[in-house]
Protein backbone atom coordinates (compact mmCIF):
# COMPACT_ATOMS: atom_id res chain seq x y z
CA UNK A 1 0.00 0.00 0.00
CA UNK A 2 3.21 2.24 0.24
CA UNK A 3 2.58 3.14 -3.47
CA UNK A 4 -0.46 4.97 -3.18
CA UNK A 5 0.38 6.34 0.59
CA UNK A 6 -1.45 9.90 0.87
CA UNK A 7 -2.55 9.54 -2.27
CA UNK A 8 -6.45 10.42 -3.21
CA UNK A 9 -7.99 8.20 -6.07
CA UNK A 10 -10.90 9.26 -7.38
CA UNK A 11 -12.87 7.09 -10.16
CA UNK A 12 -14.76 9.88 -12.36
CA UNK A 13 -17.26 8.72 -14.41
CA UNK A 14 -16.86 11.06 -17.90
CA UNK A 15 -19.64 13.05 -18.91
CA UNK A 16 -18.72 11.89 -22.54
CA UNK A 17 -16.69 9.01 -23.41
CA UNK A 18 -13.97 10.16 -25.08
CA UNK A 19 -12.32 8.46 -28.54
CA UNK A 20 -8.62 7.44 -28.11
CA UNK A 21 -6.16 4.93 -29.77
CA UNK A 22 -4.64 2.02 -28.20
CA UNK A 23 -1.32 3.98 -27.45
CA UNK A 24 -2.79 6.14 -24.96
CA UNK A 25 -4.60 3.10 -23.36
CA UNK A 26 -3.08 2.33 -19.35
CA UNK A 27 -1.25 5.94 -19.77
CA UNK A 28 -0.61 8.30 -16.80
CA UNK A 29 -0.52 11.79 -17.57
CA UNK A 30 0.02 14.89 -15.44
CA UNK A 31 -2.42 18.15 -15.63
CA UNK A 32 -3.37 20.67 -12.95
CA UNK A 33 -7.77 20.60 -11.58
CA UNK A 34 -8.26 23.40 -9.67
CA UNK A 35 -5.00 24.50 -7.49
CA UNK A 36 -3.13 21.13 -7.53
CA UNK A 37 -1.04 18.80 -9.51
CA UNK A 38 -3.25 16.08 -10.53
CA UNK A 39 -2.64 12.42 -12.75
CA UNK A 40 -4.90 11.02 -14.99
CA UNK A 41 -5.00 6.93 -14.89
CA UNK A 42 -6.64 5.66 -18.11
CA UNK A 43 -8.04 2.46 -18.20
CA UNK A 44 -6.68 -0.25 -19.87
CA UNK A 45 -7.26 -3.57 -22.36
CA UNK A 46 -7.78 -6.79 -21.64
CA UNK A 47 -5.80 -9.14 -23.32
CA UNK A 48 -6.84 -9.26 -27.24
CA UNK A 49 -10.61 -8.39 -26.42
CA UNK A 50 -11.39 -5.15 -27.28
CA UNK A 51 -12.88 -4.35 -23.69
CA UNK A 52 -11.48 -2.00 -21.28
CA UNK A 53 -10.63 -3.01 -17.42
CA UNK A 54 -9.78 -0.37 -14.63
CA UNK A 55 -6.63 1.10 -14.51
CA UNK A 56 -3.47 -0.68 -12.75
CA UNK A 57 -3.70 2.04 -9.70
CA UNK A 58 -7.02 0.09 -8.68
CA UNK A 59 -5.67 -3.32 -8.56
CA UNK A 60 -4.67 -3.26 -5.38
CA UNK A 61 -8.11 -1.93 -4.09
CA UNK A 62 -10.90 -3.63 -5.80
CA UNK A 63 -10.41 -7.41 -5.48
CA UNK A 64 -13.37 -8.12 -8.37
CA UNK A 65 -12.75 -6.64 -11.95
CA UNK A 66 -15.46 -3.79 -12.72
CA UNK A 67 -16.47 -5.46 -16.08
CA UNK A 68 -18.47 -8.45 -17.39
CA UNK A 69 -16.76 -10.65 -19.10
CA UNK A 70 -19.10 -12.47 -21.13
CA UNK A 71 -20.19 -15.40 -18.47
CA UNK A 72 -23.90 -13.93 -17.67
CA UNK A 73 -25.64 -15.87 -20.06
CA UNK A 74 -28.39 -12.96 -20.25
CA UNK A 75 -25.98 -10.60 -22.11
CA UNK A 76 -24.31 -11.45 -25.76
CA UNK A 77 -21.38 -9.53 -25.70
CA UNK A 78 -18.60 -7.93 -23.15
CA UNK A 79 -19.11 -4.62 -21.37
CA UNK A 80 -17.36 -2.38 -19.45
CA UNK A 81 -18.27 0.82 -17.33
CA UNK A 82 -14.50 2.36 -18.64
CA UNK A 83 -15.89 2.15 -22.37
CA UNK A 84 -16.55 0.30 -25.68
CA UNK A 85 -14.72 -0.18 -28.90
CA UNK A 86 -15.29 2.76 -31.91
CA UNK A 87 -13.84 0.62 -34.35
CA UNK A 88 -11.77 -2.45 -34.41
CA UNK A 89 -9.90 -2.75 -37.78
CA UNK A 90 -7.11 -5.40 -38.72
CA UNK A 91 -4.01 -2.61 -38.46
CA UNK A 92 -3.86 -0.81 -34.66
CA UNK A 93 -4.18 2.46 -36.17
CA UNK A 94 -8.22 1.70 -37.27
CA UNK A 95 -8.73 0.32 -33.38
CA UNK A 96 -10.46 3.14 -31.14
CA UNK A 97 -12.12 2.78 -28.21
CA UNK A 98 -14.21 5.17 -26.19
CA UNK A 99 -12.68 5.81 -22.73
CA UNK A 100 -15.87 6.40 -20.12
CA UNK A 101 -14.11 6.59 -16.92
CA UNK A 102 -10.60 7.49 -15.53
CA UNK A 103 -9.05 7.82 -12.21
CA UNK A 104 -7.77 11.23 -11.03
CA UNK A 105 -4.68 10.74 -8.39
CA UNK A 106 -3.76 13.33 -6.19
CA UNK A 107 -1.19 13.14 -4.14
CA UNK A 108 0.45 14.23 -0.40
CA UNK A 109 -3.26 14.39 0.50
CA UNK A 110 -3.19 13.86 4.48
CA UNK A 111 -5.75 11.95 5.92
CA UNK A 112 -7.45 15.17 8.15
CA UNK A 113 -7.67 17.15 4.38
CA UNK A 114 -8.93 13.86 2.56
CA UNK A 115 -12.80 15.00 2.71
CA UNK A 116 -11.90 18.48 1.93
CA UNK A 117 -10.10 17.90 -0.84
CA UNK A 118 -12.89 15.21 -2.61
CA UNK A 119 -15.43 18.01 -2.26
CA UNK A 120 -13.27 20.54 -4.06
CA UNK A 121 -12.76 17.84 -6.62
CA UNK A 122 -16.88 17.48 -7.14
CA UNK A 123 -16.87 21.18 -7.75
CA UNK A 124 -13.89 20.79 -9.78
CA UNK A 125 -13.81 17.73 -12.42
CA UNK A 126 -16.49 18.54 -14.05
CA UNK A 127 -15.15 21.50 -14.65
CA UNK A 128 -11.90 20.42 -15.98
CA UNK A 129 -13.72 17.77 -18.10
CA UNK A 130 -15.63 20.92 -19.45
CA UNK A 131 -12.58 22.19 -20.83
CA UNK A 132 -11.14 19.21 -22.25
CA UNK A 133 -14.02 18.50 -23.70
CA UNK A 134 -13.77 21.83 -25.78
CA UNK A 135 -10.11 21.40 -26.74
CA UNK A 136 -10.62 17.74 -27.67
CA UNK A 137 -13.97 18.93 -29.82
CA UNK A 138 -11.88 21.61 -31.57
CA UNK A 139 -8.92 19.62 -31.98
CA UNK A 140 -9.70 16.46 -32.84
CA UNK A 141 -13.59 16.77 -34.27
CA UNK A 142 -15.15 14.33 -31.63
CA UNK A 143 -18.95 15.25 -30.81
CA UNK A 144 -18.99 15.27 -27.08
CA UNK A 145 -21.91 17.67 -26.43
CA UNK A 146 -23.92 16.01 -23.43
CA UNK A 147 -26.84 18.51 -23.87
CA UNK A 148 -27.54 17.80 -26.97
CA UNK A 149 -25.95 14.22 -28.03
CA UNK A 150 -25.73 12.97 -31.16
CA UNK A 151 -28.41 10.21 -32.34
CA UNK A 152 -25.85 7.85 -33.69
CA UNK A 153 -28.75 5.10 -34.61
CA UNK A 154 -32.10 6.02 -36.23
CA UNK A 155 -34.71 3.68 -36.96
CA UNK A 156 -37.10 4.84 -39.31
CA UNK A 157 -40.29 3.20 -39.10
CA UNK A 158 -40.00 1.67 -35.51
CA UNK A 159 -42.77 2.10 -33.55
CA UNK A 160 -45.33 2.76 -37.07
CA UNK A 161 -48.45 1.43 -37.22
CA UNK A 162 -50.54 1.03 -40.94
CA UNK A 163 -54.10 0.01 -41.95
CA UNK A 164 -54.99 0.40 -44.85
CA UNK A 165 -59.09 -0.53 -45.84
CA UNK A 166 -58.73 -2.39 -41.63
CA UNK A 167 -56.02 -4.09 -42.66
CA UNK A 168 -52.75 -3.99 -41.47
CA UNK A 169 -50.15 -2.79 -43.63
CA UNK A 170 -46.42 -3.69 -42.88
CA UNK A 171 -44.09 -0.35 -42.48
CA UNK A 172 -40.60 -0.87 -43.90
CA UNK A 173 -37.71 0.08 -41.55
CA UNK A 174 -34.64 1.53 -42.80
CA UNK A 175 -31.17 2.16 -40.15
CA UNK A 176 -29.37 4.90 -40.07
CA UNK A 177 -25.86 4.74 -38.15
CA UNK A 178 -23.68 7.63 -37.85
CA UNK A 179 -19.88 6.17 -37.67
CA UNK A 180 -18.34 9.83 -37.58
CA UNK A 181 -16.23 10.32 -33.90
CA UNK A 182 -13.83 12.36 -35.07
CA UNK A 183 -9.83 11.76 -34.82
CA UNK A 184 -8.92 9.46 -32.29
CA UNK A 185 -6.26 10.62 -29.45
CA UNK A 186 -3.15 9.19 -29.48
CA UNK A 187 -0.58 9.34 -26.36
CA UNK A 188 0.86 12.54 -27.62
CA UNK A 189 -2.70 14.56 -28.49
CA UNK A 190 -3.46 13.16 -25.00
CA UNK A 191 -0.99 14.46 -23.05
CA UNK A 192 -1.51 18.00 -25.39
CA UNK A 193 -4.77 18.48 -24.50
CA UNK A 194 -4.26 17.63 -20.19
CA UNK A 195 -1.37 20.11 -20.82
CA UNK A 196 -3.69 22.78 -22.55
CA UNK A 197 -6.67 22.21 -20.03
CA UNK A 198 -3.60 22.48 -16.97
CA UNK A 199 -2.47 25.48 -17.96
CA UNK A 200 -5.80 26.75 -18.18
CA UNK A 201 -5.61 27.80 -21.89
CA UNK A 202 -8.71 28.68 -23.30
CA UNK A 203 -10.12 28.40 -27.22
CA UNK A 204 -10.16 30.92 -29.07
CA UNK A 205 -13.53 32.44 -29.37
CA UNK A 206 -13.95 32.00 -32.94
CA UNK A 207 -13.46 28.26 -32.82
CA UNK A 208 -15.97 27.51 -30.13
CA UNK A 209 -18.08 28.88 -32.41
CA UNK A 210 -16.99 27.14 -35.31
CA UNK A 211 -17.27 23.81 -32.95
CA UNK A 212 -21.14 24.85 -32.41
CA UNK A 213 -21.47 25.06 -35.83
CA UNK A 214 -19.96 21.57 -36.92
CA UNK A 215 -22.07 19.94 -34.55
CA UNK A 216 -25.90 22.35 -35.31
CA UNK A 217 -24.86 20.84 -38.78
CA UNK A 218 -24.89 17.27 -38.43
CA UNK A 219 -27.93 17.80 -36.19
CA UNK A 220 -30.06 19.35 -38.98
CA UNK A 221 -29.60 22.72 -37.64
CA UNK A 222 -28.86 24.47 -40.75
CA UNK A 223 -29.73 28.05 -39.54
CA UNK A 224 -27.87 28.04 -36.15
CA UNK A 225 -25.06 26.41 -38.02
CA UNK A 226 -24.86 29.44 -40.90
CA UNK A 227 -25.18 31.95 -38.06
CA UNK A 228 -22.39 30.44 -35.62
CA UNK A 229 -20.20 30.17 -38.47
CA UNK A 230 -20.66 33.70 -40.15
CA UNK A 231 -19.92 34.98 -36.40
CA UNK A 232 -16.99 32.99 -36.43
CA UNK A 233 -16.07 34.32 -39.95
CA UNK A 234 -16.62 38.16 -39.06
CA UNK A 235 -14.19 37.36 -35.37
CA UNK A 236 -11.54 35.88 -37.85
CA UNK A 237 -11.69 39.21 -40.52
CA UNK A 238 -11.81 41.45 -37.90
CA UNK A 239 -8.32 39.53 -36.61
CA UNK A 240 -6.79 39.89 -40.14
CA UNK A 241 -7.92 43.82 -40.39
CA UNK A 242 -6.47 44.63 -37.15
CA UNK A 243 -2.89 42.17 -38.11
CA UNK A 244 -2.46 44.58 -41.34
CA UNK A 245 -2.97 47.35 -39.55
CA UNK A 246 -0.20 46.43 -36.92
CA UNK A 247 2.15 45.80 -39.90
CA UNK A 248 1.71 48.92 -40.93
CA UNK A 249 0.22 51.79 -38.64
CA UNK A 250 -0.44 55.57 -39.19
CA UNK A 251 -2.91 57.95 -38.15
CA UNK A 252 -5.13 57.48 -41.19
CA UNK A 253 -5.09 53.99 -40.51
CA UNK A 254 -5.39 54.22 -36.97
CA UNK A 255 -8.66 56.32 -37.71
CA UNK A 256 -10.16 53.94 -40.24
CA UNK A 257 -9.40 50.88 -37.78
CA UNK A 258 -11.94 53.15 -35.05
CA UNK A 259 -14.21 53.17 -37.88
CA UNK A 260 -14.57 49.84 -38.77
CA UNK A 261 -15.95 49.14 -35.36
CA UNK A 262 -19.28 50.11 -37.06
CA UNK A 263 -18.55 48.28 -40.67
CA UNK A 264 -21.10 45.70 -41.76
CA UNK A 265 -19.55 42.22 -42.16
CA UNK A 266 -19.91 43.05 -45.93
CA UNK A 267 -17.74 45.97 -45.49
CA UNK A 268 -15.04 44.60 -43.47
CA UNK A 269 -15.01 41.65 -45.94
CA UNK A 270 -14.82 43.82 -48.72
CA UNK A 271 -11.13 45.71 -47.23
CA UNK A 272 -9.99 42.77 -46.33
CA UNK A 273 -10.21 40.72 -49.53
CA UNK A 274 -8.88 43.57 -51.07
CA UNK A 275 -5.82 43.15 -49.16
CA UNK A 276 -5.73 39.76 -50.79
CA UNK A 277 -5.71 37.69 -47.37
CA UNK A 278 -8.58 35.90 -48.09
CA UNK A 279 -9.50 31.98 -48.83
CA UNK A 280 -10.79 31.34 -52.32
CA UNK A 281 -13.73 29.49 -50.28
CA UNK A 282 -14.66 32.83 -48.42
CA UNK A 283 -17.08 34.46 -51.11
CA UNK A 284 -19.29 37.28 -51.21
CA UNK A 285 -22.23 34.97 -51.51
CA UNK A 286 -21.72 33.94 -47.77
CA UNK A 287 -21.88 37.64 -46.89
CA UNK A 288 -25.25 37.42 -48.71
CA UNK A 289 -26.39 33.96 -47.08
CA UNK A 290 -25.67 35.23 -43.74
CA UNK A 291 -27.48 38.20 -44.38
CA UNK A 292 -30.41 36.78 -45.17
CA UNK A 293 -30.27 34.40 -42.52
CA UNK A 294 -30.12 37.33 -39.76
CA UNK A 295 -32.05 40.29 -41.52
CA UNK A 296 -34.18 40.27 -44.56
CA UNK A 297 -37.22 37.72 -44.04
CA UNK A 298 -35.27 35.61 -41.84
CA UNK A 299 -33.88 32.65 -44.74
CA UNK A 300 -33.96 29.33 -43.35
CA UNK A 301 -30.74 27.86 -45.29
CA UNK A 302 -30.49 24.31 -46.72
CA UNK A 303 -28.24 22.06 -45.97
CA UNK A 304 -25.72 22.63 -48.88
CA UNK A 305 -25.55 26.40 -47.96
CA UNK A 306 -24.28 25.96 -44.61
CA UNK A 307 -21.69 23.18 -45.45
CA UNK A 308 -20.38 25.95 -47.90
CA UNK A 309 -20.78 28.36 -45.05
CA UNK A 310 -18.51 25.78 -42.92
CA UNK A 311 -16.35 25.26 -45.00
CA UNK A 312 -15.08 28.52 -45.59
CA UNK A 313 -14.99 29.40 -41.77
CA UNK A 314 -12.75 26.57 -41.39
CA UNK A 315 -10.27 28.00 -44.12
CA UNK A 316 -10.50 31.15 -43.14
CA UNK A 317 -9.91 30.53 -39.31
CA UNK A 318 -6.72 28.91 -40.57
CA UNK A 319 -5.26 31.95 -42.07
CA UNK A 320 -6.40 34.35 -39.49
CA UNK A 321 -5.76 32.34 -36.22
CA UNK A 322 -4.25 29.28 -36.81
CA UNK A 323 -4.25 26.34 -33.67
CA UNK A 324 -0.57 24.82 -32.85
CA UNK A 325 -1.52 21.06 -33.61
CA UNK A 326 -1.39 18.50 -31.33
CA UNK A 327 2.62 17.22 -31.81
């Protein structure tokens, strides 16, 4: 018991389960929750079988595995409370699993501060997990929104009923299944991310946005989608204005940059491409989509308009404030 000597475990359930690769699978990481120095235990895999047991720190604390291994003859398959496979090709990069529980550590935790400390970390974790769930969103393109979660299987038809003349009349199903999760995290966008959320490094504005947007489109939200986006679009020109101006200030400039606090997005996109910073995606038909969108007789876009709309966010957020990439 020496090893984990005034040391405070704590098994934290995720809100989300998190994607990651086998790599990162058993890893301890370091990253700060709250005021201390905390380390992340990640579970790990049994054997072959792609289902995840608890991590190694436990072993010596819970004599009975916290999975089922397959024995009750009531269930078909495996499961685990620390997650589920994603995908389980024939090479180890297409294997991903989705991580649903990890152990925080924190040590030189007396016994008299114990209780204290477990409250701060209920106030705390979820918390953290909030922001490295946005990082990991923005980063890597996993859906982790816990409002709002994504219906990964439809069933169209379930539940119909059909007479036709009083007689029944069979309703066809058809399955939808939505394989997207994003990038998997490997060891080293792992460790990136606990590092980002430690330091207590924030997104940038423009890509939480963008991250709202991704995910109103792939719930049919077209319209919330076109008008997160264009926000996110009208933060990033507004970033390049203000870097040209800083490359080359004067007092007529500095007075046009007061000015433009009052442009219309057409406007500032108008300078700007003329300055020839901008993607070939970012056209003035956007400015005219969004427009219509917000003003006008309040558009309700299509689908294909706010992919485009998307689409050119992303580039343009590129240009104007790019992201360091996990290493």
């Amino acid at each position: 018991m020496a090893s984990i000597q005034n040391q405070l475990l704590v098994r934290y359930p995720l809100p989300a389960g998190i994607g990651v690769a086998l790599d990162v699978l058993g890893h301890v990481s370091a990253t700060r929750i709250g005021d201390r120095t905390a380390h992340i235990h990640l579970p790990r895999l049994r054997g072959v079988d792609p289902i995840l047991i608890q991590p190694a720190v436990l072993d010596s604390l819970i004599e009975e595995p916290c999975y089922v291994d397959g024995t009750d003859p009531e269930r078909d398959t495996p499961e685990s409370p620390w997650g589920w496979p994603l995908s389980w090709g024939i090479a180890d990069e297409q294997k991903s699993l989705s991580v649903s529980q990890v152990v925080v550590a924190l040590e030189k935790v007396v016994p008299a501060e114990a209780a204290d400390v477990l409250a701060v970390c209920r106030e705390e974790l979820p918390q953290w997990f909030s922001k490295l769930k946005d990082w990991c969103e923005i980063l890597m393109r996993q859906d982790l929104d816990v409002v709002a979660p994504r219906n990964r299987v439809r069933v169209e038809g379930a539940g119909w009923a059909c007479w036709h003349d009083g007689d029944p009349v069979q309703v066809s199903y058809r399955v939808t299944v939505d394989f997207d999760y994003g990038k998997p995290l490997y060891r080293t966008h792992w460790n990136h991310l606990l590092t980002l959320v430690g330091d207590g490094i924030q997104p940038p504005t423009e890509y939480l946005l963008l991250r709202d947007a991704r995910s109103a489109q792939v719930r049919g939200q077209f319209r919330r989608a076109v008008l997160d986006a264009a926000t996110a679009m009208e933060i990033a020109l507004r970033r390049l204005l203000d870097e040209e101006y800083q490359r080359s200030p004067s007092r007529l400039a500095h007075e046009l940059i007061r000015s433009s606090e009052r442009w219309s997005m057409g406007t500032l996109w108008k300078v700007v491409a003329g300055l020839g910073t901008l993607p070939t995606s970012m056209k003035e038909n956007l400015i005219g989509l969004r427009n219509a969108v917000v003003h006008k007789n309040a558009k309700m876009p299509h689908g294909t308009e706010s992919k485009e709309m998307l689409a050119a966010a992303s580039d343009l957020l590129a240009i104007a404030s790019p992201l360091d990439s996990p290493p």
